[in-house]
N, C-alpha and C. Protein backbone atom coordinates (compact mmCIF):
# COMPACT_ATOMS: atom_id res chain seq x y z
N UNK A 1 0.84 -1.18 0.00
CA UNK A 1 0.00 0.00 0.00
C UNK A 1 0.89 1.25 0.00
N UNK A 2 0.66 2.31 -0.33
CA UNK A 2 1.67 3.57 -0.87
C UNK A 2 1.74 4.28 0.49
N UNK A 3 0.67 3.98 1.33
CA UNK A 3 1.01 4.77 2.91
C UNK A 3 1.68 3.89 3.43
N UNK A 4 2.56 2.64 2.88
CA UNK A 4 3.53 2.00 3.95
C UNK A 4 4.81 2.78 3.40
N UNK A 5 4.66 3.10 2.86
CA UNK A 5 6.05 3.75 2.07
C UNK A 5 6.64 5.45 2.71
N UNK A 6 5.24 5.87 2.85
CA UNK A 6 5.61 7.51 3.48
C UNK A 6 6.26 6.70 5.35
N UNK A 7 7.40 7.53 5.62
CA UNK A 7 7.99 7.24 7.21
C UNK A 7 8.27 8.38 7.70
N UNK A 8 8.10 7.89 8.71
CA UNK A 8 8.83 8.94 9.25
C UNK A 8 10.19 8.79 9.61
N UNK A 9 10.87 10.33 9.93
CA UNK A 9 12.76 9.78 9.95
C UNK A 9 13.04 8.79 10.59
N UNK A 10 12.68 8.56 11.83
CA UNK A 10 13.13 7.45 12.77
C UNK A 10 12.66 6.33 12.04
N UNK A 11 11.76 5.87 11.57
CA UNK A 11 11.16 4.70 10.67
C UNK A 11 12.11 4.54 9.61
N UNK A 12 12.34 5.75 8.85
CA UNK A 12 13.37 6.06 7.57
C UNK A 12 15.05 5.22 7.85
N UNK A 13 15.51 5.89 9.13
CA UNK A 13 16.75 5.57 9.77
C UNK A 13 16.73 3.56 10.12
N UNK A 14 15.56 3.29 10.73
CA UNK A 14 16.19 1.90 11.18
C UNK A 14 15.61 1.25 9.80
N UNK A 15 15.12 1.54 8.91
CA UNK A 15 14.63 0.53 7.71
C UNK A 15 15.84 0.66 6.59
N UNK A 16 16.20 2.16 6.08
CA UNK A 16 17.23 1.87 5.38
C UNK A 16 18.78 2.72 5.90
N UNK A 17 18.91 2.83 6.72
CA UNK A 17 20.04 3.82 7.31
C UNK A 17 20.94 2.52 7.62
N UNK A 18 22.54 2.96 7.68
CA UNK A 18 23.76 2.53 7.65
C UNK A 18 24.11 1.47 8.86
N UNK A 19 24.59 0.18 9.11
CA UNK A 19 24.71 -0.67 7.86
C UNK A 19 23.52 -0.92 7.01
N UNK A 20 23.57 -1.07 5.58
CA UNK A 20 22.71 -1.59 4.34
C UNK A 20 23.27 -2.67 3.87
N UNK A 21 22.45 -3.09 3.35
CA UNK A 21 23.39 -4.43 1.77
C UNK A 21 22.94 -3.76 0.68
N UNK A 22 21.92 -3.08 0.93
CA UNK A 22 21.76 -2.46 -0.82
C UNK A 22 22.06 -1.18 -0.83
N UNK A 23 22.61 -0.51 -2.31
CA UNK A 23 22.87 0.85 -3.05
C UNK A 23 21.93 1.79 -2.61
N UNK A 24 21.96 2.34 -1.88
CA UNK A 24 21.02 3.53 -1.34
C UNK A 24 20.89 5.09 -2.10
N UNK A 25 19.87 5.33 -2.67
CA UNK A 25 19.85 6.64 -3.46
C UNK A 25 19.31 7.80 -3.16
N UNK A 26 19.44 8.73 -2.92
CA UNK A 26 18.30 10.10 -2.03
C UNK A 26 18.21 10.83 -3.40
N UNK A 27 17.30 11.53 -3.34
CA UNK A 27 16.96 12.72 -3.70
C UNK A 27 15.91 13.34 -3.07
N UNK A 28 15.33 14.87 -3.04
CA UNK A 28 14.67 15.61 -2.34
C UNK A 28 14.01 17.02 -3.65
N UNK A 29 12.73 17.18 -2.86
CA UNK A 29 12.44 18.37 -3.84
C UNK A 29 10.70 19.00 -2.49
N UNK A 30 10.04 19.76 -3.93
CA UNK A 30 9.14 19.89 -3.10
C UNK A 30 7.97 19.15 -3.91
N UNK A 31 7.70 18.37 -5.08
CA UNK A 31 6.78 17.87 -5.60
C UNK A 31 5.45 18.17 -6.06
N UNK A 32 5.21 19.34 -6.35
CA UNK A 32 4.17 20.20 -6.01
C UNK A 32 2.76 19.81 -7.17
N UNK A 33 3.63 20.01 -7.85
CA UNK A 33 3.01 19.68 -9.11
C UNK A 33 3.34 18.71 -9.94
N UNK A 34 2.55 17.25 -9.30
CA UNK A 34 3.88 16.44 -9.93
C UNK A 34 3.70 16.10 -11.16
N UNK A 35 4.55 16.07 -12.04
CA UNK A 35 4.57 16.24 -13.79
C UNK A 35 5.68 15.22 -14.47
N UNK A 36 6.02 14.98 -15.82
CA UNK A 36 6.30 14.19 -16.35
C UNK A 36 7.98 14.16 -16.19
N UNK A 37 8.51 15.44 -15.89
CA UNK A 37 10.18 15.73 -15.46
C UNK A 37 9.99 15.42 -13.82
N UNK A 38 9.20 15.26 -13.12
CA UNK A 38 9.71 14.33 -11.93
C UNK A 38 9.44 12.98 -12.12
N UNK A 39 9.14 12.46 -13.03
CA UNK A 39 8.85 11.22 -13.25
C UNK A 39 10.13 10.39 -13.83
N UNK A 40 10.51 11.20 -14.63
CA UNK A 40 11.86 10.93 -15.61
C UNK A 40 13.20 11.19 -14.78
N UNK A 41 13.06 12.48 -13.64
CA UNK A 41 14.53 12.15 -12.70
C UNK A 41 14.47 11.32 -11.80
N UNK A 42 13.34 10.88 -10.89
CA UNK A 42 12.76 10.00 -10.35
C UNK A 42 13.58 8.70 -10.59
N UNK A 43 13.09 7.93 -11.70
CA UNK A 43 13.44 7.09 -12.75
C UNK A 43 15.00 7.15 -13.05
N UNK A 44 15.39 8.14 -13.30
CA UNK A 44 17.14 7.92 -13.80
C UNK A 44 17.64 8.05 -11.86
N UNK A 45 17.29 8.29 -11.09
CA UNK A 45 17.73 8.38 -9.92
C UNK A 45 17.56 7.28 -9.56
N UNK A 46 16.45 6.20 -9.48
CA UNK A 46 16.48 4.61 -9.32
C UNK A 46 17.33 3.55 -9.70
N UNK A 47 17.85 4.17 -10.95
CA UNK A 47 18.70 3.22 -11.96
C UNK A 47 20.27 3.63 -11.04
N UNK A 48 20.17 4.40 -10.09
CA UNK A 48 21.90 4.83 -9.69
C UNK A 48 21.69 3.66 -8.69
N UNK A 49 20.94 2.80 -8.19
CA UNK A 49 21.04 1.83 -6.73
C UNK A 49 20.06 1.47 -6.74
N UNK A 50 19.75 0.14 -5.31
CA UNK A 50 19.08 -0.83 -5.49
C UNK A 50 17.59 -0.05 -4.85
N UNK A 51 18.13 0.83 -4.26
CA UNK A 51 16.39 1.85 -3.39
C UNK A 51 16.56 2.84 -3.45
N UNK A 52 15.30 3.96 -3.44
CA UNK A 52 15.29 5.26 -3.96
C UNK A 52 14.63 5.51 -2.66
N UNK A 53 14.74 6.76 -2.13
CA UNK A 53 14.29 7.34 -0.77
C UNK A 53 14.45 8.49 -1.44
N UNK A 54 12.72 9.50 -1.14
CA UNK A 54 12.81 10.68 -1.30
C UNK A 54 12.25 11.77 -0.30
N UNK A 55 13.15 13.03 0.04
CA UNK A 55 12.87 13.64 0.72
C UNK A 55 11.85 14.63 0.70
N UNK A 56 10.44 15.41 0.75
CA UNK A 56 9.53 16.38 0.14
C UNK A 56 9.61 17.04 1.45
N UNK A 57 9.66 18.13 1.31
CA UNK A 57 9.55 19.54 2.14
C UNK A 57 8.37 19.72 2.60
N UNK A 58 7.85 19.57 3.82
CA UNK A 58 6.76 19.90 4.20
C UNK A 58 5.79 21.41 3.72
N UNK A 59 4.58 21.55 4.25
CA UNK A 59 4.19 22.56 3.88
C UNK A 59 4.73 24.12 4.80
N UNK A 60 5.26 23.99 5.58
CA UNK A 60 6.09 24.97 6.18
C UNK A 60 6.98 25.76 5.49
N UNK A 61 7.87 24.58 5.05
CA UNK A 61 9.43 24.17 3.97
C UNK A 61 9.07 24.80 3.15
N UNK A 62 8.12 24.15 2.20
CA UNK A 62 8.14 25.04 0.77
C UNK A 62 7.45 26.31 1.04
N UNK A 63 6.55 26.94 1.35
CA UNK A 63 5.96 28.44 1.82
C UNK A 63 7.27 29.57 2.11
N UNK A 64 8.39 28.43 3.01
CA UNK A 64 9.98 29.50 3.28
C UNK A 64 10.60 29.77 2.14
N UNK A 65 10.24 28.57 1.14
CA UNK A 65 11.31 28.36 0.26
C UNK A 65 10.75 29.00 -1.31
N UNK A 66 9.26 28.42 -1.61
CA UNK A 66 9.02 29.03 -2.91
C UNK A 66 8.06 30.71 -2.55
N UNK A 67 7.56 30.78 -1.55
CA UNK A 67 6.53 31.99 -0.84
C UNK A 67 5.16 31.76 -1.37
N UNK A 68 4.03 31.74 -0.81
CA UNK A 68 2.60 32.03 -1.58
C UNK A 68 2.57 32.17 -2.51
N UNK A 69 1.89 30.93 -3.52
CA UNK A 69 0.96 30.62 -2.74
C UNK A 69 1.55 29.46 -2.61
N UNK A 70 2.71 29.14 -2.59
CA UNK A 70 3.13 27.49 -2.62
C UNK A 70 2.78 27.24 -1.08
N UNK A 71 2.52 25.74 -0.83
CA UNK A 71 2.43 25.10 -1.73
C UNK A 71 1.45 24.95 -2.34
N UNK A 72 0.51 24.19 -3.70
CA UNK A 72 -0.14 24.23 -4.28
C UNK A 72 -1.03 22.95 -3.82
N UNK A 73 -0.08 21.69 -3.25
CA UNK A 73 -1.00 20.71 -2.61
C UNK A 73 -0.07 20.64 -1.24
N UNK A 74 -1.21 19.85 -0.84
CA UNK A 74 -0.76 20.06 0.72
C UNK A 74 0.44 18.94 1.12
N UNK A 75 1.17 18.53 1.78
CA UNK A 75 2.28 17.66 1.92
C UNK A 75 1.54 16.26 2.21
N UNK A 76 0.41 16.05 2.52
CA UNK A 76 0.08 14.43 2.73
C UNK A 76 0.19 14.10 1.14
N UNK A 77 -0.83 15.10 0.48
CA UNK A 77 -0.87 14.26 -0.70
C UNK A 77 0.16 14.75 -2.05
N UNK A 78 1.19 15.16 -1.77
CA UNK A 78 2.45 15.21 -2.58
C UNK A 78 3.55 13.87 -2.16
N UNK A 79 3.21 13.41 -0.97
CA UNK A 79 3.82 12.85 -0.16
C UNK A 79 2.94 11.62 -0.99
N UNK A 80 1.77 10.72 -1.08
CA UNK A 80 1.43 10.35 -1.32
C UNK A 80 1.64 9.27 -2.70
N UNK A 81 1.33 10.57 -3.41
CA UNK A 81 1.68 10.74 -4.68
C UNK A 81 3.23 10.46 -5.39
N UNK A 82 4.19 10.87 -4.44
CA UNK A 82 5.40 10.90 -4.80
C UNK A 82 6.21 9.35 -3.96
N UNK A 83 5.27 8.08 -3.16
CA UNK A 83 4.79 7.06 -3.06
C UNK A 83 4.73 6.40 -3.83
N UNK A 84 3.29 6.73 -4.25
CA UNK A 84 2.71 5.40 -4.93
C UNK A 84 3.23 5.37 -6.58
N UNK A 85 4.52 5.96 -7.11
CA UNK A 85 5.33 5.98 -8.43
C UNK A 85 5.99 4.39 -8.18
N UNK A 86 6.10 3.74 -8.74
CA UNK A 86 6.72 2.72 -8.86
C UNK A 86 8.39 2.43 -8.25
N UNK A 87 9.47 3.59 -9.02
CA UNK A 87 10.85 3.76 -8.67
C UNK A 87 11.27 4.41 -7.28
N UNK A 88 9.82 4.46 -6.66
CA UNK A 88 10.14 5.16 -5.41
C UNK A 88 9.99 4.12 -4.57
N UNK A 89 11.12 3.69 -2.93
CA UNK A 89 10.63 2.96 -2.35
C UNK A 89 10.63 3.71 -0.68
N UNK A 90 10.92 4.98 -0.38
CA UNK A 90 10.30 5.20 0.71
C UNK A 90 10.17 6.70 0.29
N UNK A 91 9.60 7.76 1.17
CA UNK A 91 9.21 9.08 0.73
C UNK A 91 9.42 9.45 2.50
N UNK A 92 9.89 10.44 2.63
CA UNK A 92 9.79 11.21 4.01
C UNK A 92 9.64 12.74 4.34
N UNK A 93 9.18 13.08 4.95
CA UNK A 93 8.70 14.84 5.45
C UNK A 93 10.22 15.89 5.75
N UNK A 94 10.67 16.73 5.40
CA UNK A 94 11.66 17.10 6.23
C UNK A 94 11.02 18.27 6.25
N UNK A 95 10.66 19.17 7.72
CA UNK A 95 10.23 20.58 7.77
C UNK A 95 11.35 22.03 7.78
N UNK A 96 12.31 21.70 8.16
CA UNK A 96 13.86 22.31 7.91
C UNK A 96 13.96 23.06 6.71
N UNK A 97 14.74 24.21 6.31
CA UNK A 97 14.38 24.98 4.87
C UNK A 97 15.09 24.09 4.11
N UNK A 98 16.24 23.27 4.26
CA UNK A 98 17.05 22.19 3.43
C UNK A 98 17.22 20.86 4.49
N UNK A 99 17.79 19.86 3.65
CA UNK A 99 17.20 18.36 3.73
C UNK A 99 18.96 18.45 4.70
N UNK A 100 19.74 18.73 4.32
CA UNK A 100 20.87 18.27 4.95
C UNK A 100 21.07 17.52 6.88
N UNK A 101 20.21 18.05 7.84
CA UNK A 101 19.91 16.92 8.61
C UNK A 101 19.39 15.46 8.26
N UNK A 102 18.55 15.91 7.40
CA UNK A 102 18.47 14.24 6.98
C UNK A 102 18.91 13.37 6.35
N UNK A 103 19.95 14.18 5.06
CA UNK A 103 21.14 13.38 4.66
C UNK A 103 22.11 13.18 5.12
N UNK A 104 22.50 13.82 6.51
CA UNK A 104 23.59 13.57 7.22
C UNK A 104 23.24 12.22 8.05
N UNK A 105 22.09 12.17 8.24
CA UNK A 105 21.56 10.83 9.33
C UNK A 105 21.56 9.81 8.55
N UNK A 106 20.79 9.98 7.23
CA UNK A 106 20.79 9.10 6.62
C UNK A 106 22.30 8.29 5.91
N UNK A 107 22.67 9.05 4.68
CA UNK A 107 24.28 9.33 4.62
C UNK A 107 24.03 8.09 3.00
N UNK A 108 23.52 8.40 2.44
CA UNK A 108 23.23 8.13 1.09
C UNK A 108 24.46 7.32 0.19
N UNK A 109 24.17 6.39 -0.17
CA UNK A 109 25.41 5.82 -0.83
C UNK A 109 25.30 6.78 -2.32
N UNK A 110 24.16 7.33 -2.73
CA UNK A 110 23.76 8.12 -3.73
C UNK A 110 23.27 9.54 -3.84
N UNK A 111 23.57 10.73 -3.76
CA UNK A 111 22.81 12.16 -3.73
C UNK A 111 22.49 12.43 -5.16
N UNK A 112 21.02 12.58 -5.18
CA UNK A 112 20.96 13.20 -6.42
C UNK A 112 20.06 14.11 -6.49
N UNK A 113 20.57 15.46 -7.57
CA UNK A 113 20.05 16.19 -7.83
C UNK A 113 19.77 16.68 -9.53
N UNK A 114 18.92 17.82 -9.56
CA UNK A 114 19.23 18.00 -11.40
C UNK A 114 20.25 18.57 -11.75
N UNK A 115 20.26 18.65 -13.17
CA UNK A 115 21.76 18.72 -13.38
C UNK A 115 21.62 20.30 -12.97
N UNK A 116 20.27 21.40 -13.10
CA UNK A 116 20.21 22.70 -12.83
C UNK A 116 21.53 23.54 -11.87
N UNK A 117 21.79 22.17 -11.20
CA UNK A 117 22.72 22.25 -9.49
C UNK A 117 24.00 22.67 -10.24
N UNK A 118 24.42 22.38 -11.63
CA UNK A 118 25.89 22.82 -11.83
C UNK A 118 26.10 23.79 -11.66
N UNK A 119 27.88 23.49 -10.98
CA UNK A 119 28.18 25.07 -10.48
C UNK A 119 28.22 25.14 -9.03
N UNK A 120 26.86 24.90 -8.60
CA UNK A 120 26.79 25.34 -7.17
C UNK A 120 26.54 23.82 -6.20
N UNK A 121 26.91 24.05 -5.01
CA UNK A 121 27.33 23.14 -4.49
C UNK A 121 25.90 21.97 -3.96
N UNK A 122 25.69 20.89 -3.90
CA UNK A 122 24.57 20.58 -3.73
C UNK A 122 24.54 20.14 -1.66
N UNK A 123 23.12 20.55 -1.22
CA UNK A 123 23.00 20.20 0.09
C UNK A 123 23.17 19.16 0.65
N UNK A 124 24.47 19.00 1.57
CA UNK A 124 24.63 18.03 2.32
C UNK A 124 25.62 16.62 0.87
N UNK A 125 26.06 17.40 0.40
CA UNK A 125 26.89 16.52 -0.88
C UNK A 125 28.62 16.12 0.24
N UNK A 126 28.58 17.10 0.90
CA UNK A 126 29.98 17.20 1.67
C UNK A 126 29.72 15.75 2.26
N UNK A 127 28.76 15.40 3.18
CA UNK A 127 29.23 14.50 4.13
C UNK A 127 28.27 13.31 3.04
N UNK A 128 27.94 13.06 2.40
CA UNK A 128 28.11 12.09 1.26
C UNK A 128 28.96 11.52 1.20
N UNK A 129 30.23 12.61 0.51
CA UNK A 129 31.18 12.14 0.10
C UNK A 129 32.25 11.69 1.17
N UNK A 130 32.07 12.43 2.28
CA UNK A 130 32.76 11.91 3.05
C UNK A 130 32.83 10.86 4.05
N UNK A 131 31.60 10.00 3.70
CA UNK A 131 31.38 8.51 4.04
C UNK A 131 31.07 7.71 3.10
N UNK A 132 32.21 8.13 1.88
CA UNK A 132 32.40 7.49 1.05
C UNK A 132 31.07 7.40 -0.07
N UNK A 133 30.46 8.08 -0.54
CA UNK A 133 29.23 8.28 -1.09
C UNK A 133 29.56 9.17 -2.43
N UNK A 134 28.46 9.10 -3.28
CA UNK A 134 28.69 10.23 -4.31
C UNK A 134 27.72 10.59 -4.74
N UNK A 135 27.58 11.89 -5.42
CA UNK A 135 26.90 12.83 -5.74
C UNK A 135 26.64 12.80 -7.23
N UNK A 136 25.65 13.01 -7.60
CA UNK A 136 25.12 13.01 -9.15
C UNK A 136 24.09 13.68 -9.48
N UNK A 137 24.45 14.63 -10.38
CA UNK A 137 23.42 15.38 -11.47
C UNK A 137 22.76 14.46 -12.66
N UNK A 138 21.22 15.02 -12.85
CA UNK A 138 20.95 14.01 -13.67
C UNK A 138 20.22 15.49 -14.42
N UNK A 139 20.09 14.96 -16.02
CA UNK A 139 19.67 16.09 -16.56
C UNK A 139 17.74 16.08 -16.13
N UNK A 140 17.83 17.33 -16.98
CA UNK A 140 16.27 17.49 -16.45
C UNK A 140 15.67 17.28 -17.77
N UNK A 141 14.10 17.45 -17.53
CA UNK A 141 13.18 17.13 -19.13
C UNK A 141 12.77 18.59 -19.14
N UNK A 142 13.66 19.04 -20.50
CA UNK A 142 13.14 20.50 -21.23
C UNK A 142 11.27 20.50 -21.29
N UNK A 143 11.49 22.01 -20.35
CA UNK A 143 9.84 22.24 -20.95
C UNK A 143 8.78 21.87 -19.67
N UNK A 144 9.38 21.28 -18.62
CA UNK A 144 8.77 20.05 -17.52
C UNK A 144 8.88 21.17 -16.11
N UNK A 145 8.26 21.57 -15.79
CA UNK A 145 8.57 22.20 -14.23
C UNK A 145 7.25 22.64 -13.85
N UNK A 146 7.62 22.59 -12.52
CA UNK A 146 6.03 23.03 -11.89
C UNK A 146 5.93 24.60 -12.07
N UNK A 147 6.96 25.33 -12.11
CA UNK A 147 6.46 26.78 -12.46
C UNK A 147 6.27 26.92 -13.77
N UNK A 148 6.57 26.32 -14.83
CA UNK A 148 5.92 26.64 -16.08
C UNK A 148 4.66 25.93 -16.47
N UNK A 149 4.14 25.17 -15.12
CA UNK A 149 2.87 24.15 -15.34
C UNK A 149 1.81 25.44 -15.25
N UNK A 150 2.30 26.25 -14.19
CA UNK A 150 1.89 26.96 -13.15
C UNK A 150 1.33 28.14 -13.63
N UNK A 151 2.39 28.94 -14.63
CA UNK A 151 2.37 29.90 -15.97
C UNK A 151 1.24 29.82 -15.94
N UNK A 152 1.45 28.46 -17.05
CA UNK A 152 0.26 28.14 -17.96
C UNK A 152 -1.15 28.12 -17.72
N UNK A 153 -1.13 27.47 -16.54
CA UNK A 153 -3.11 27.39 -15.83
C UNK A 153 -2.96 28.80 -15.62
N UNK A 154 -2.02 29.78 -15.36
CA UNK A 154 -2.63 31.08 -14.80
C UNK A 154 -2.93 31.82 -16.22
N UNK A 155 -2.38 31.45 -17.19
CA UNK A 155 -2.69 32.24 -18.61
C UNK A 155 -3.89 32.24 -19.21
N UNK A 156 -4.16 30.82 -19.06
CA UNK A 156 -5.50 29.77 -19.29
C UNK A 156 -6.75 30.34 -18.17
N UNK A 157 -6.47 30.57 -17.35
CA UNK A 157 -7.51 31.14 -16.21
C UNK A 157 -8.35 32.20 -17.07
């Protein structure tokens, strides 16, 4: 069922946190609008290891982070949603403006982000790497984002 999949951190930590036997992969966002370019990094982020764990920003998180009116759905059911995808095998809340407490706990054999991140340094990539972990950009799908979804219904309105 897709609500066994949403945890919470402490649930997150003793199910897939360090020791593992399998390739552990993170990524994090806010999911808002979920569309066919989170489906596709999603997907190339699965193929880096044997489990995908993703982090979504609560509704606190994104309001700090994108401002009103985000978010657009509420965090159960982005949370949900960003579940019941197939390449996903756990989903967790972080309310913090960035995920880096929880990739430090966790400690990812995999960080991934879009490739958008070149250049600048990605959150919590430091102690990744420094328990032996690595970091990866994956490209994005031209044309695919929740603010140009977002545009559009407002043009269309």
């Amino acid at each position: 069922m897709t609500e066994d999949r949403i945890l919470s951190r402490a649930e997150l930590l003793r199910r897939y946190g360090r020791p593992r036997e399998e390739r552990l992969v993170f990524t994090n966002g806010v999911f808002d609008l979920l569309h066919v370019g989170h489906l596709a990094s999603l997907e190339a982020a699965r193929a880096l290891g044997e489990r995908l764990v993703v982090g979504i920003n609560s509704d606190a998180s994104t309001r700090r982070l994108k401002g009103p009116p985000r978010p657009y759905q509420p965090e159960a059911d982005r949370a949900r949603l960003v579940a019941g995808l197939r390449c996903v095998d756990a989903v967790t809340l972080f309310d913090e403006d960035t995920p880096r407490s929880l990739i430090e706990a966790l400690l990812p054999d995999v960080l991934v982000k879009g490739a958008d991140y070149g250049g600048r340094e990605v959150v919590g990539a430091d102690a990744v790497r420094a328990a032996g972990g690595e970091v990866r950009l994956i490209e994005l799908v031209d044309g695919r984002s929740t603010t140009e979804i977002a545009a559009r219904i407002r043009e269309a309105g």
